[in-house]
Protein backbone atom coordinates (compact mmCIF):
# COMPACT_ATOMS: atom_id res chain seq x y z
CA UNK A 1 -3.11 15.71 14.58
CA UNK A 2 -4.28 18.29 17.44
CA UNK A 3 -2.79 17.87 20.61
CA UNK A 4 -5.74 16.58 22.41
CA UNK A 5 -5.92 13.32 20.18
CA UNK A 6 -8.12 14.19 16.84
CA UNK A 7 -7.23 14.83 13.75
CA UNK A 8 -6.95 18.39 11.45
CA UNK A 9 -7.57 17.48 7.85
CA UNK A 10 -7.57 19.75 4.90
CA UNK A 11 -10.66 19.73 2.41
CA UNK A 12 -12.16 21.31 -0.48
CA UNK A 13 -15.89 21.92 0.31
CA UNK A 14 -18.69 20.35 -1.87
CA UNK A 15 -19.26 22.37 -5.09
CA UNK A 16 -23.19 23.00 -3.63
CA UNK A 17 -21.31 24.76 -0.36
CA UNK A 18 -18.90 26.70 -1.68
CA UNK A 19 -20.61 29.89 -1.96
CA UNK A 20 -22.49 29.52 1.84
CA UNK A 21 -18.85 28.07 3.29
CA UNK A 22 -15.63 28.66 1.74
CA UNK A 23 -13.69 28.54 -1.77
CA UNK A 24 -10.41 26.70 -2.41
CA UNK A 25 -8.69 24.67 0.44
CA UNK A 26 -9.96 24.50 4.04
CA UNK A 27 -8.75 23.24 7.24
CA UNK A 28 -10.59 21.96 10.04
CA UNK A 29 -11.88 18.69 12.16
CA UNK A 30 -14.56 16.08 12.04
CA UNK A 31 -16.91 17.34 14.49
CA UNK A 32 -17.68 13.78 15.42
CA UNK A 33 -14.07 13.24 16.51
CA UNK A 34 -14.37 16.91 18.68
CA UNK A 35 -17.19 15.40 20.08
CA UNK A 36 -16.11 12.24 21.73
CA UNK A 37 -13.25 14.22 22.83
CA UNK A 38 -14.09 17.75 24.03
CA UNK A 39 -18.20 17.39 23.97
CA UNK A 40 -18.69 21.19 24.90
CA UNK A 41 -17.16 22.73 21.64
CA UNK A 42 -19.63 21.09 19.98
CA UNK A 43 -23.28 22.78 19.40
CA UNK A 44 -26.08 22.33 17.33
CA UNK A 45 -27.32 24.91 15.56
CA UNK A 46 -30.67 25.67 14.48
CA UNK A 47 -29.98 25.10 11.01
CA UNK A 48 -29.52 21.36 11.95
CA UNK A 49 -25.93 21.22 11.43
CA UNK A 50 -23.40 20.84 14.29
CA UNK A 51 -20.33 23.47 14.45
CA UNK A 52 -17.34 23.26 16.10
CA UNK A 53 -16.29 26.52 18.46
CA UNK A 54 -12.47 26.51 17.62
CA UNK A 55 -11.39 28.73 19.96
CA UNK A 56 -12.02 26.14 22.82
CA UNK A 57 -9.28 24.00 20.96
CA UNK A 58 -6.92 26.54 20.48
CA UNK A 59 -7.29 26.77 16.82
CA UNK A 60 -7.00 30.29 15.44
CA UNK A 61 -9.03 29.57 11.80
CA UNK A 62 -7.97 32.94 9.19
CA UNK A 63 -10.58 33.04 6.60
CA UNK A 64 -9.50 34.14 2.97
């Protein structure tokens, strides 16, 4: 759990993703838990999907 009350989970994204997003494990939070919580590092993109600016909760993310 993050400091501020939500949870960090680690995931495997969807087969159909993988290529876009990420291979192998992943960390990161349900953006719907961010949201109720810390509203402003949430934004919605123009692809339709909402991201989560990580830096605002003092998560420093290392991509593979």
């Amino acid at each position: 759990d993050h400091p501020l009350g939500f949870g960090v989970y680690l995931f495997d994204y969807r087969i159909e993703f993988r290529a876009q997003w990420g291979q192998g494990r992943q960390f990161g939070v349900m953006i719907d838990e961010v949201e109720s919580l810390m509203p402003d590092a949430v934004s919605l993109h123009a692809d339709g999907f909402k991201r989560v600016d990580y830096d605002m909760l003092g998560v420093a993310r290392v991509v593979h």
